[in-house]
PDB file of N, CA and C in Angstrom:
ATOM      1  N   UNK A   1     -27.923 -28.762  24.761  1.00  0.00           N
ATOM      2  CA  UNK A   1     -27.992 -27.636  23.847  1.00  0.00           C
ATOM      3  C   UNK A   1     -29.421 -27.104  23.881  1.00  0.00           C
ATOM      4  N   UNK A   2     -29.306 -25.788  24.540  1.00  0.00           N
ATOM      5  CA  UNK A   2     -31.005 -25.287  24.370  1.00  0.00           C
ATOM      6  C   UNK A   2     -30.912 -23.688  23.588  1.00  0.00           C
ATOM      7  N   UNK A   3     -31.929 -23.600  23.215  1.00  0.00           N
ATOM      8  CA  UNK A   3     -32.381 -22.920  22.372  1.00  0.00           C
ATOM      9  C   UNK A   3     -31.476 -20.772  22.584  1.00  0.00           C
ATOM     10  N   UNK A   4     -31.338 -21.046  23.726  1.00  0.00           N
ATOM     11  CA  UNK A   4     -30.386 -19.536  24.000  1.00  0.00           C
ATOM     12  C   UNK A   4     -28.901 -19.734  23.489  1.00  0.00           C
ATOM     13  N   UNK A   5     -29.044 -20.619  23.815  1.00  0.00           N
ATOM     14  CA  UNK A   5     -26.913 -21.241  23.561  1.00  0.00           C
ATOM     15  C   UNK A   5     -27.092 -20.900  21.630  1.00  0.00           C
ATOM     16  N   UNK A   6     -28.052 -21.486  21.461  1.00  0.00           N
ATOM     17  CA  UNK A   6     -28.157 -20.970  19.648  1.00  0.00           C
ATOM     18  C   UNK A   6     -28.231 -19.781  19.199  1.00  0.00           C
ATOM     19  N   UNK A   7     -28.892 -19.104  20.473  1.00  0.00           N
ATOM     20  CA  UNK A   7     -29.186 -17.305  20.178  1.00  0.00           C
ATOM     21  C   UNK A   7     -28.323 -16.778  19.851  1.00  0.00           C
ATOM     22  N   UNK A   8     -27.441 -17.142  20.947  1.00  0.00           N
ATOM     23  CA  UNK A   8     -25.759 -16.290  21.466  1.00  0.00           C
ATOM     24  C   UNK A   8     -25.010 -17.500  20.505  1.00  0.00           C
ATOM     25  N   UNK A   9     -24.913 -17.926  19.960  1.00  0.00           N
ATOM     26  CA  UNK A   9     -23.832 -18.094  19.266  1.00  0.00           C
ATOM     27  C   UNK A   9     -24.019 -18.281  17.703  1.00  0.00           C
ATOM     28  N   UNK A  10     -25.524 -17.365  17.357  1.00  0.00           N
ATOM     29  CA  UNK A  10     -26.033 -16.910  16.621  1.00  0.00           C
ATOM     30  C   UNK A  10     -25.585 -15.498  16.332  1.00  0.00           C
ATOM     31  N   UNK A  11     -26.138 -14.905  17.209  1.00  0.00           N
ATOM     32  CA  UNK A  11     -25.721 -13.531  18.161  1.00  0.00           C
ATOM     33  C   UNK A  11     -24.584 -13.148  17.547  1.00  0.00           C
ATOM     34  N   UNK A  12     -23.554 -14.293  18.513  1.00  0.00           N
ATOM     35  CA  UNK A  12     -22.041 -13.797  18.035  1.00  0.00           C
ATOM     36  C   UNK A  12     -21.784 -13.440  17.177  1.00  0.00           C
ATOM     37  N   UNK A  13     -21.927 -14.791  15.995  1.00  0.00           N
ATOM     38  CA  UNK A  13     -21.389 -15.394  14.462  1.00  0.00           C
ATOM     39  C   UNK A  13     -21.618 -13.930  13.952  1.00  0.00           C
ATOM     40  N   UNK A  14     -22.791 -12.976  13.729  1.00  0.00           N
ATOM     41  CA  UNK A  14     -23.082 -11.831  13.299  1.00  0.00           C
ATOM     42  C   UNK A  14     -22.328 -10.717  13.548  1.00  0.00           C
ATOM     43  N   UNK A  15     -22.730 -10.906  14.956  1.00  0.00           N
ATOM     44  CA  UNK A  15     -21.551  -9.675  15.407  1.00  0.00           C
ATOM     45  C   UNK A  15     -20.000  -9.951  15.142  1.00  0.00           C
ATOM     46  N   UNK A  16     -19.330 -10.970  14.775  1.00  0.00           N
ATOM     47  CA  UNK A  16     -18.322 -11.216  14.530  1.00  0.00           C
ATOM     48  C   UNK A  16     -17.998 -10.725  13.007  1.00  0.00           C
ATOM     49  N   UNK A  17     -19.089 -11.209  11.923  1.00  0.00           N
ATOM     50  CA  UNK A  17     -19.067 -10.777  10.472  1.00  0.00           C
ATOM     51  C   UNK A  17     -18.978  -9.396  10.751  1.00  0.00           C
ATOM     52  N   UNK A  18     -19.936  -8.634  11.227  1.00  0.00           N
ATOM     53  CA  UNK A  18     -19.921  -7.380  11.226  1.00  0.00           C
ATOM     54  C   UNK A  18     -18.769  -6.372  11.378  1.00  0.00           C
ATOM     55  N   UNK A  19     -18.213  -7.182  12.585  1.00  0.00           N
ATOM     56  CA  UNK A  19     -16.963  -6.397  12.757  1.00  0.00           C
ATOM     57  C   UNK A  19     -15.561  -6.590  11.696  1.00  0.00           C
ATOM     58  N   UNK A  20     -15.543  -7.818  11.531  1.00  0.00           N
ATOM     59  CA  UNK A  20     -14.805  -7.793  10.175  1.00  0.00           C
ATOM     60  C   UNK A  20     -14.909  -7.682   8.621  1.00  0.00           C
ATOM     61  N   UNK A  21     -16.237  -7.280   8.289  1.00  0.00           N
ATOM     62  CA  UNK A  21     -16.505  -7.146   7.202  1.00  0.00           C
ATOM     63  C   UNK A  21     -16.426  -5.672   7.284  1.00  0.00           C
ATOM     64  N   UNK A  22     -17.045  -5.065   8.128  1.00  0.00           N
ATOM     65  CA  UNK A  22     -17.492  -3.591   8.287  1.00  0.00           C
ATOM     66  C   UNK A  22     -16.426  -2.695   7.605  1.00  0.00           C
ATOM     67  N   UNK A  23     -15.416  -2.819   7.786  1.00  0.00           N
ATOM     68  CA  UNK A  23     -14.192  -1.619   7.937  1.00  0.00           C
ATOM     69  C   UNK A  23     -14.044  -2.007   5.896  1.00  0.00           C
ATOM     70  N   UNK A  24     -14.443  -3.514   5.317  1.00  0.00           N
ATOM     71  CA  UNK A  24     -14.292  -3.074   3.771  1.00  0.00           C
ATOM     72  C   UNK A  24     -14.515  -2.589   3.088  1.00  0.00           C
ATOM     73  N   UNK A  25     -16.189  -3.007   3.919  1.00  0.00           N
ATOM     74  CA  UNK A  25     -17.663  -2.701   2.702  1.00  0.00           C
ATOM     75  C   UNK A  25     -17.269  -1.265   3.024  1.00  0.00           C
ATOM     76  N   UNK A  26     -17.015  -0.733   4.409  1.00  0.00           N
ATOM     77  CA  UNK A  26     -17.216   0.880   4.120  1.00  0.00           C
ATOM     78  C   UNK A  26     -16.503   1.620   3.699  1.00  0.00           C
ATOM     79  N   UNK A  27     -14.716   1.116   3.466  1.00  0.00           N
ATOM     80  CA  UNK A  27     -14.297   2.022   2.338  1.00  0.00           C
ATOM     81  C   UNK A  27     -14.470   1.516   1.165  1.00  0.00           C
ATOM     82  N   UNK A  28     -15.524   0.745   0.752  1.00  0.00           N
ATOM     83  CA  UNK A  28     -15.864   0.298  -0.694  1.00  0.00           C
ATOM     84  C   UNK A  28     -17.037   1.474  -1.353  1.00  0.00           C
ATOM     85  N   UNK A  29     -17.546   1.746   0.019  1.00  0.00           N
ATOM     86  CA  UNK A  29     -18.726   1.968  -0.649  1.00  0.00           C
ATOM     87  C   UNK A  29     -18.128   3.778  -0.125  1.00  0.00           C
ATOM     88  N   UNK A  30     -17.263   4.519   0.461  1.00  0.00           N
ATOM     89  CA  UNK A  30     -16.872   5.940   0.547  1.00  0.00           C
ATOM     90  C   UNK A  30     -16.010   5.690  -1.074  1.00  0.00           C
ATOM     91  N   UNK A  31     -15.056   4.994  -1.074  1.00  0.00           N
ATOM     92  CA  UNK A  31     -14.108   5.063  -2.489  1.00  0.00           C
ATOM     93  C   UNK A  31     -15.333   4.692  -3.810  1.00  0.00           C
ATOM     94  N   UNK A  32     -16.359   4.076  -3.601  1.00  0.00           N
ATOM     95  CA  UNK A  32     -17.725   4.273  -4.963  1.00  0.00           C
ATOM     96  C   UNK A  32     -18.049   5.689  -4.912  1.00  0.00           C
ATOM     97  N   UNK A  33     -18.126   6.114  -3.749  1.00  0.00           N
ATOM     98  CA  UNK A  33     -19.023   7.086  -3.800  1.00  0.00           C
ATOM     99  C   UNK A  33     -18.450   8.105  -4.214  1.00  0.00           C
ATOM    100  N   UNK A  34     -17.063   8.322  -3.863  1.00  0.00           N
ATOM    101  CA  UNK A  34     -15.921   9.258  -4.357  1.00  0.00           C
ATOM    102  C   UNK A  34     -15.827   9.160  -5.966  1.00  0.00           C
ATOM    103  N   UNK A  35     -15.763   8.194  -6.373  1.00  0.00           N
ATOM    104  CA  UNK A  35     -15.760   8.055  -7.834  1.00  0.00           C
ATOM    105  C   UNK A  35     -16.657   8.048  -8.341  1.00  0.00           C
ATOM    106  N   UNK A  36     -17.976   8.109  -7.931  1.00  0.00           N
ATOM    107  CA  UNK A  36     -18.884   8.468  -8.539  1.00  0.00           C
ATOM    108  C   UNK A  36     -19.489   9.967  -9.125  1.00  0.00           C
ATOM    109  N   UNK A  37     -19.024  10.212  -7.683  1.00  0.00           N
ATOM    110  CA  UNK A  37     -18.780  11.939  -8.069  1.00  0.00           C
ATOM    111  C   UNK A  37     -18.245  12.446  -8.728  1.00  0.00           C
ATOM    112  N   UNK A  38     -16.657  11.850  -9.188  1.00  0.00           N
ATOM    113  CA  UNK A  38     -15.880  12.378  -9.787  1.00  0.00           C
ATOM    114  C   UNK A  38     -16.224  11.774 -11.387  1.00  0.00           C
ATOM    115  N   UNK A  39     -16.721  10.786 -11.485  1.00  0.00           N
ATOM    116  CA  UNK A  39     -17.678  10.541 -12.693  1.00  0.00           C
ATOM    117  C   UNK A  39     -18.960  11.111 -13.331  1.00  0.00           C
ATOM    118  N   UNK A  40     -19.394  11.856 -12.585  1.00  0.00           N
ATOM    119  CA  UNK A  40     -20.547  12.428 -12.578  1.00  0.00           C
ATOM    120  C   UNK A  40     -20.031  14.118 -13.046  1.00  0.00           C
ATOM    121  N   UNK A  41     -19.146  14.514 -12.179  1.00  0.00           N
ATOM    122  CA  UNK A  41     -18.373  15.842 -12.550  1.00  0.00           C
ATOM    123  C   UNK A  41     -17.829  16.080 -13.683  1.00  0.00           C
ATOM    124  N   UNK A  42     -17.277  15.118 -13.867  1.00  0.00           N
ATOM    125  CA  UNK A  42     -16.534  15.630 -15.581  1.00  0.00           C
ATOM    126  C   UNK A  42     -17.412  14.517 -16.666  1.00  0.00           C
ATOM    127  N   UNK A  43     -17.816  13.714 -16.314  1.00  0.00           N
ATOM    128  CA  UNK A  43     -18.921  12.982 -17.187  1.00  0.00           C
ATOM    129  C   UNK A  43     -17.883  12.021 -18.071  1.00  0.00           C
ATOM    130  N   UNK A  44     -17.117  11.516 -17.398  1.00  0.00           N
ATOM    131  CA  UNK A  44     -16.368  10.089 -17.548  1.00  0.00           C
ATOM    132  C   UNK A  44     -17.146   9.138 -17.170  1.00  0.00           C
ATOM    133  N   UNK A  45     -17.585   8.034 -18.286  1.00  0.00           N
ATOM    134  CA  UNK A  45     -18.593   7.384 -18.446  1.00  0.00           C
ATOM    135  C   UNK A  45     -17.695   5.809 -18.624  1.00  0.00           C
ATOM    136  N   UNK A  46     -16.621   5.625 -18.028  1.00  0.00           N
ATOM    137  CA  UNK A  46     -16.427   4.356 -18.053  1.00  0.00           C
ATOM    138  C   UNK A  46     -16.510   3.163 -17.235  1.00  0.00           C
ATOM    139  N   UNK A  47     -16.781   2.464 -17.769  1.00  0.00           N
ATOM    140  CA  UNK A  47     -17.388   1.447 -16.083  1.00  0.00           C
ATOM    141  C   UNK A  47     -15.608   0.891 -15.370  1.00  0.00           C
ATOM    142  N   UNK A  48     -14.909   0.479 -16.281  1.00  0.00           N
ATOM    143  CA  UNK A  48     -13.487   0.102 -15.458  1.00  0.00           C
ATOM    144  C   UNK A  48     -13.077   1.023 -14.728  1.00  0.00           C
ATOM    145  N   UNK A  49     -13.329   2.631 -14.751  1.00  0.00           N
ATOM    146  CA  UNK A  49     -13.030   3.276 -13.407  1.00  0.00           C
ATOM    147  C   UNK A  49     -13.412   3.083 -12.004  1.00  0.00           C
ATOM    148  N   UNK A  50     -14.208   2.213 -11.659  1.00  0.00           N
ATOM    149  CA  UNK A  50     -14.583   1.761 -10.301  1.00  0.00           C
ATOM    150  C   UNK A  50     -13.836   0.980  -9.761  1.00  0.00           C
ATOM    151  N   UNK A  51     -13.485  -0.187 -10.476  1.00  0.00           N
ATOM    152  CA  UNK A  51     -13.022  -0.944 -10.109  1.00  0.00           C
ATOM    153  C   UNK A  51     -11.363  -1.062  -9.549  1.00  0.00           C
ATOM    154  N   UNK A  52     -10.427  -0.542  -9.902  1.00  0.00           N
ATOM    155  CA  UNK A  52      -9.003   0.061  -9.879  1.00  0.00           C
ATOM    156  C   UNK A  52      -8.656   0.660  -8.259  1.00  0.00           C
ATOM    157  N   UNK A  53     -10.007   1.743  -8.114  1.00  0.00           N
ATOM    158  CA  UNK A  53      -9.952   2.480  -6.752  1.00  0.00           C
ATOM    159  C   UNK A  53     -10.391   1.539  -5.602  1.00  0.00           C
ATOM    160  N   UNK A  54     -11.417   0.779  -6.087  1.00  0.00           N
ATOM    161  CA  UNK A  54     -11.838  -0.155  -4.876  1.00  0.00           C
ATOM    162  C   UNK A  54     -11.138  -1.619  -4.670  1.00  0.00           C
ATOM    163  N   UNK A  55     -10.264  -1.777  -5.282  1.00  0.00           N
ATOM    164  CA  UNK A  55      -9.206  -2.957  -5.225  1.00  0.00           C
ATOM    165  C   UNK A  55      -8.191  -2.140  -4.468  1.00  0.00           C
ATOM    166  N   UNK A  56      -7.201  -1.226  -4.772  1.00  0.00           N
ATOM    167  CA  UNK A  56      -6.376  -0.659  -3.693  1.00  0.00           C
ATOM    168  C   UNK A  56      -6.861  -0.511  -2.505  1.00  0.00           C
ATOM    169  N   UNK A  57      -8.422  -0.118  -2.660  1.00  0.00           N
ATOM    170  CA  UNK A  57      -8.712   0.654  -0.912  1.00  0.00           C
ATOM    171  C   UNK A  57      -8.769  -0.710  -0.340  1.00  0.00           C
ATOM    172  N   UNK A  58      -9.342  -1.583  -0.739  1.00  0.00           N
ATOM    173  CA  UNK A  58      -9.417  -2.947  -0.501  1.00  0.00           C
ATOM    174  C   UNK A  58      -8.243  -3.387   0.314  1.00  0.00           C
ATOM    175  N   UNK A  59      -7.333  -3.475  -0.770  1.00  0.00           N
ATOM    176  CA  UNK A  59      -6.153  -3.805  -0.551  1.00  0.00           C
ATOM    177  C   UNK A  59      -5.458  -3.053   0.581  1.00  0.00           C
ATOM    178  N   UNK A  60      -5.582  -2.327   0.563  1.00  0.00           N
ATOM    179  CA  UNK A  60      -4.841  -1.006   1.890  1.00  0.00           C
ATOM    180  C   UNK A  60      -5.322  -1.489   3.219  1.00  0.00           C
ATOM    181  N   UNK A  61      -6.759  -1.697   3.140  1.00  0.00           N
ATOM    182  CA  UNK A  61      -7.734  -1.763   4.281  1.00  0.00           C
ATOM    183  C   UNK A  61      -7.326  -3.482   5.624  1.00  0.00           C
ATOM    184  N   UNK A  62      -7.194  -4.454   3.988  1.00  0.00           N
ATOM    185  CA  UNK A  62      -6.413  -5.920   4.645  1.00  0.00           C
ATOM    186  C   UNK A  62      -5.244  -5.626   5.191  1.00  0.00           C
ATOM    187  N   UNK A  63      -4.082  -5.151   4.138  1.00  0.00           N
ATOM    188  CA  UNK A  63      -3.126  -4.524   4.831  1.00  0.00           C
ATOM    189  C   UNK A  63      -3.036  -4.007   5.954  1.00  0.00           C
ATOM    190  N   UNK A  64      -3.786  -3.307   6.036  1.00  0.00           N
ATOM    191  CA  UNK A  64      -3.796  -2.216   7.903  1.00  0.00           C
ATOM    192  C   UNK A  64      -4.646  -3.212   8.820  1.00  0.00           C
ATOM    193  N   UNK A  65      -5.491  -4.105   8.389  1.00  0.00           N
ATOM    194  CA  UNK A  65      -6.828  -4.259   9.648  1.00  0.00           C
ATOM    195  C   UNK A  65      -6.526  -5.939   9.385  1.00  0.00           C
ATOM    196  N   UNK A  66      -5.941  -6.517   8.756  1.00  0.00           N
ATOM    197  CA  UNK A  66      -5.801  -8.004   8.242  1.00  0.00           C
ATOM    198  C   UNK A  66      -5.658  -8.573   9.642  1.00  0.00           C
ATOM    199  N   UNK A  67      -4.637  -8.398  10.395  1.00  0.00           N
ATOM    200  CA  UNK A  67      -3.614  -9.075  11.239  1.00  0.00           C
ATOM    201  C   UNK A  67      -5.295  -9.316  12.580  1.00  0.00           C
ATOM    202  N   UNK A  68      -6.113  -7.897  12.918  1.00  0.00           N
ATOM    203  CA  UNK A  68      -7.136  -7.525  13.830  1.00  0.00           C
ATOM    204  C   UNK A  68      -8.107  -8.278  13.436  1.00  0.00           C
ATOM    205  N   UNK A  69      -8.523  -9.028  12.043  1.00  0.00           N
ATOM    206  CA  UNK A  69      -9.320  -9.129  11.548  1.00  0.00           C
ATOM    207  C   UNK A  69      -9.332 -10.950  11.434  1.00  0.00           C
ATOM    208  N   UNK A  70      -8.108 -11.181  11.306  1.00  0.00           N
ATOM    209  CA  UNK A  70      -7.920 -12.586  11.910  1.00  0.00           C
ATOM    210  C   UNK A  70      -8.067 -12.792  13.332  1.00  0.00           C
ATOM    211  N   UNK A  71      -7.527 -12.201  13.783  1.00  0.00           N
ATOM    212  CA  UNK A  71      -7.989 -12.284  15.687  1.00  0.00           C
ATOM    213  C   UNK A  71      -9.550 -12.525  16.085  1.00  0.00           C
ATOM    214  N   UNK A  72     -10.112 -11.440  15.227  1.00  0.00           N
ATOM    215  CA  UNK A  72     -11.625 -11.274  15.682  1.00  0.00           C
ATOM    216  C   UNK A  72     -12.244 -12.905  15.330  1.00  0.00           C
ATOM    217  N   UNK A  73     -11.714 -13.524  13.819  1.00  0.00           N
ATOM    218  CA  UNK A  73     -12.393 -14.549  13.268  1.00  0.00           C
ATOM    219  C   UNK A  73     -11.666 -15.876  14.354  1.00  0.00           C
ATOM    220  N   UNK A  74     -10.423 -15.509  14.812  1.00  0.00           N
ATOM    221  CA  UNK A  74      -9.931 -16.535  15.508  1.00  0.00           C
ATOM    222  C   UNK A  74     -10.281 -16.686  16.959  1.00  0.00           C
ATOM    223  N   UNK A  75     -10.760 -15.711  17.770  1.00  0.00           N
ATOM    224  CA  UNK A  75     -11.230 -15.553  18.505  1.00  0.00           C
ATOM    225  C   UNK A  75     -12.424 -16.279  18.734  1.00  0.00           C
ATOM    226  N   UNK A  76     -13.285 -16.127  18.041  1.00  0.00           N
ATOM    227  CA  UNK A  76     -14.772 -16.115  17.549  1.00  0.00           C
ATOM    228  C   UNK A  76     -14.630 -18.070  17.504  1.00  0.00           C
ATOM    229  N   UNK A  77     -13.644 -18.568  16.420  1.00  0.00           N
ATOM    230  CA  UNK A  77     -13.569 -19.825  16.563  1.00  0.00           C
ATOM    231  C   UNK A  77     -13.647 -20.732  17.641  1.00  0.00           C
ATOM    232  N   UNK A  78     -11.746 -20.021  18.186  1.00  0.00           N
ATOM    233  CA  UNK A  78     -12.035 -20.774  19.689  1.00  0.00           C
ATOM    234  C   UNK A  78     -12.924 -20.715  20.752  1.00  0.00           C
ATOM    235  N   UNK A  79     -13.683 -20.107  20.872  1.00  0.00           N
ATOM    236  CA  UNK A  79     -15.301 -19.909  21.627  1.00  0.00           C
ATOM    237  C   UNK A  79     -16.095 -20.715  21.207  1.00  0.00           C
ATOM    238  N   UNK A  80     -16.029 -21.362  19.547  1.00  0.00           N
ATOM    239  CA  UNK A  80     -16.962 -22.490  19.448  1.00  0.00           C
ATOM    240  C   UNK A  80     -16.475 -23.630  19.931  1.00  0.00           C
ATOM    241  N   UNK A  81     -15.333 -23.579  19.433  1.00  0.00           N
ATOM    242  CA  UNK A  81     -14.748 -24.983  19.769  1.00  0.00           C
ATOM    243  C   UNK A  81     -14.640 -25.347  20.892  1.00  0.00           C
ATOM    244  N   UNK A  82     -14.445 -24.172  21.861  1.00  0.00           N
ATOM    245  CA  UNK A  82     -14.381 -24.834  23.640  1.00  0.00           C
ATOM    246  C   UNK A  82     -16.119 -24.834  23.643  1.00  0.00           C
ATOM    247  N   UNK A  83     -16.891 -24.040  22.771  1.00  0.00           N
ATOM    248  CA  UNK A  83     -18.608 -24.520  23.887  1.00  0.00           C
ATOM    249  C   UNK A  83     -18.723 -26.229  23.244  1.00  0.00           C
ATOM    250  N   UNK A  84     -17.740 -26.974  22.208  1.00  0.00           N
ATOM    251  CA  UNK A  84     -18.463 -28.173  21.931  1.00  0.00           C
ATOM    252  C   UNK A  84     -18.855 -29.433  23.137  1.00  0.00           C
ATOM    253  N   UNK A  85     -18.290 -28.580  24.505  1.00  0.00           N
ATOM    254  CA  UNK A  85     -18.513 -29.930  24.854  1.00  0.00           C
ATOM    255  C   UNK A  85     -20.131 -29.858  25.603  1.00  0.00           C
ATOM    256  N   UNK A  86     -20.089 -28.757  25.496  1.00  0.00           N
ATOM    257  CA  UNK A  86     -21.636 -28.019  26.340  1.00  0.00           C
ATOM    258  C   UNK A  86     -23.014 -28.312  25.227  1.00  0.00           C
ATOM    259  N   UNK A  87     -22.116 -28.551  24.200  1.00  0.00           N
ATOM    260  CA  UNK A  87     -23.156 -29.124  22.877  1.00  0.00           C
ATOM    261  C   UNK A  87     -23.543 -30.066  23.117  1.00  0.00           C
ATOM    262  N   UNK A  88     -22.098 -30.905  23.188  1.00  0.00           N
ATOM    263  CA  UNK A  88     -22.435 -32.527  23.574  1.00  0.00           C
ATOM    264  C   UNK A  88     -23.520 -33.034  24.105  1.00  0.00           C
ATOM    265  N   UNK A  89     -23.130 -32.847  25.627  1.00  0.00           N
ATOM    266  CA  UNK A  89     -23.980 -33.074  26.919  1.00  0.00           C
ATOM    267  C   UNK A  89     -25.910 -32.655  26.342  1.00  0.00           C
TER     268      UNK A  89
END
Protein backbone atom coordinates (compact mmCIF):
# COMPACT_ATOMS: atom_id res chain seq x y z
CA UNK A 1 0.00 0.00 0.00
CA UNK A 2 1.71 3.28 -1.10
CA UNK A 3 0.79 6.52 -0.73
CA UNK A 4 -1.04 7.05 -4.54
CA UNK A 5 -3.28 3.91 -4.02
CA UNK A 6 -4.60 6.33 -0.97
CA UNK A 7 -4.85 9.31 -3.38
CA UNK A 8 -7.09 7.44 -5.82
CA UNK A 9 -9.10 5.84 -3.54
CA UNK A 10 -9.33 9.00 -1.76
CA UNK A 11 -9.93 10.58 -5.08
CA UNK A 12 -12.67 8.20 -5.73
CA UNK A 13 -14.56 8.03 -2.24
CA UNK A 14 -15.21 11.99 -3.17
CA UNK A 15 -15.98 11.76 -6.45
CA UNK A 16 -18.34 9.05 -5.65
CA UNK A 17 -20.17 11.34 -2.71
CA UNK A 18 -20.34 13.94 -5.17
CA UNK A 19 -22.07 12.24 -7.65
CA UNK A 20 -24.62 10.93 -5.40
CA UNK A 21 -25.21 13.54 -3.17
CA UNK A 22 -25.15 16.21 -5.93
CA UNK A 23 -28.54 15.70 -7.72
CA UNK A 24 -30.24 16.31 -3.69
CA UNK A 25 -28.43 19.03 -2.29
CA UNK A 26 -29.27 20.72 -5.67
CA UNK A 27 -32.86 20.41 -5.78
CA UNK A 28 -32.73 21.30 -2.06
CA UNK A 29 -31.16 24.20 -2.42
CA UNK A 30 -33.33 25.38 -6.24
CA UNK A 31 -36.76 24.23 -4.12
CA UNK A 32 -35.12 26.82 -0.89
CA UNK A 33 -34.52 29.13 -3.18
CA UNK A 34 -37.94 28.96 -4.88
CA UNK A 35 -39.55 29.34 -1.58
CA UNK A 36 -37.74 31.80 -0.54
CA UNK A 37 -38.81 33.97 -3.07
CA UNK A 38 -42.10 33.16 -2.78
CA UNK A 39 -41.68 34.07 0.97
CA UNK A 40 -40.14 37.09 0.43
CA UNK A 41 -42.99 38.13 -2.25
CA UNK A 42 -45.97 38.00 -0.32
CA UNK A 43 -44.11 38.22 3.11
CA UNK A 44 -45.18 34.78 4.54
CA UNK A 45 -43.03 34.59 7.43
CA UNK A 46 -43.35 31.01 8.48
CA UNK A 47 -40.49 28.83 9.06
CA UNK A 48 -42.59 25.28 8.45
CA UNK A 49 -42.95 26.44 4.85
CA UNK A 50 -39.52 25.16 3.86
CA UNK A 51 -39.62 22.25 5.01
CA UNK A 52 -42.88 20.41 3.21
CA UNK A 53 -41.31 21.50 -0.38
CA UNK A 54 -37.91 20.11 0.33
CA UNK A 55 -39.07 16.68 1.67
CA UNK A 56 -41.18 15.98 -1.60
CA UNK A 57 -38.36 17.27 -3.90
CA UNK A 58 -36.31 15.03 -1.80
CA UNK A 59 -38.48 12.46 -2.04
CA UNK A 60 -39.13 12.69 -5.92
CA UNK A 61 -35.36 13.03 -6.51
CA UNK A 62 -34.65 9.19 -4.53
CA UNK A 63 -37.53 8.09 -6.35
CA UNK A 64 -36.16 8.95 -9.90
CA UNK A 65 -32.18 8.72 -9.18
CA UNK A 66 -32.38 6.01 -6.07
CA UNK A 67 -31.98 2.80 -8.18
CA UNK A 68 -28.47 5.06 -10.19
CA UNK A 69 -27.50 6.13 -6.96
CA UNK A 70 -27.11 2.73 -5.43
CA UNK A 71 -25.08 1.56 -8.41
CA UNK A 72 -22.72 4.49 -8.13
CA UNK A 73 -22.29 3.58 -4.12
CA UNK A 74 -22.19 -0.15 -5.16
CA UNK A 75 -19.91 0.20 -7.68
CA UNK A 76 -17.57 2.33 -5.74
CA UNK A 77 -17.68 -0.62 -3.00
CA UNK A 78 -16.77 -3.39 -5.12
CA UNK A 79 -13.56 -1.53 -6.29
CA UNK A 80 -12.58 -1.49 -2.66
CA UNK A 81 -13.17 -4.70 -1.90
CA UNK A 82 -11.36 -6.28 -4.97
CA UNK A 83 -8.16 -3.57 -4.29
CA UNK A 84 -8.03 -5.47 -0.61
CA UNK A 85 -5.75 -7.76 -1.68
CA UNK A 86 -3.27 -5.09 -3.20
CA UNK A 87 -3.64 -3.62 0.44
CA UNK A 88 -2.57 -6.70 1.85
CA UNK A 89 0.64 -7.39 0.09
Amino acid sequence: MNQEFIIYIGSRMLWTITKVAGPVLLATLVVGLIVAIFQSATQIQEMTLTFIPKIIAVALILLVLGAWMGTQIIGFTVELINSIPAVVR
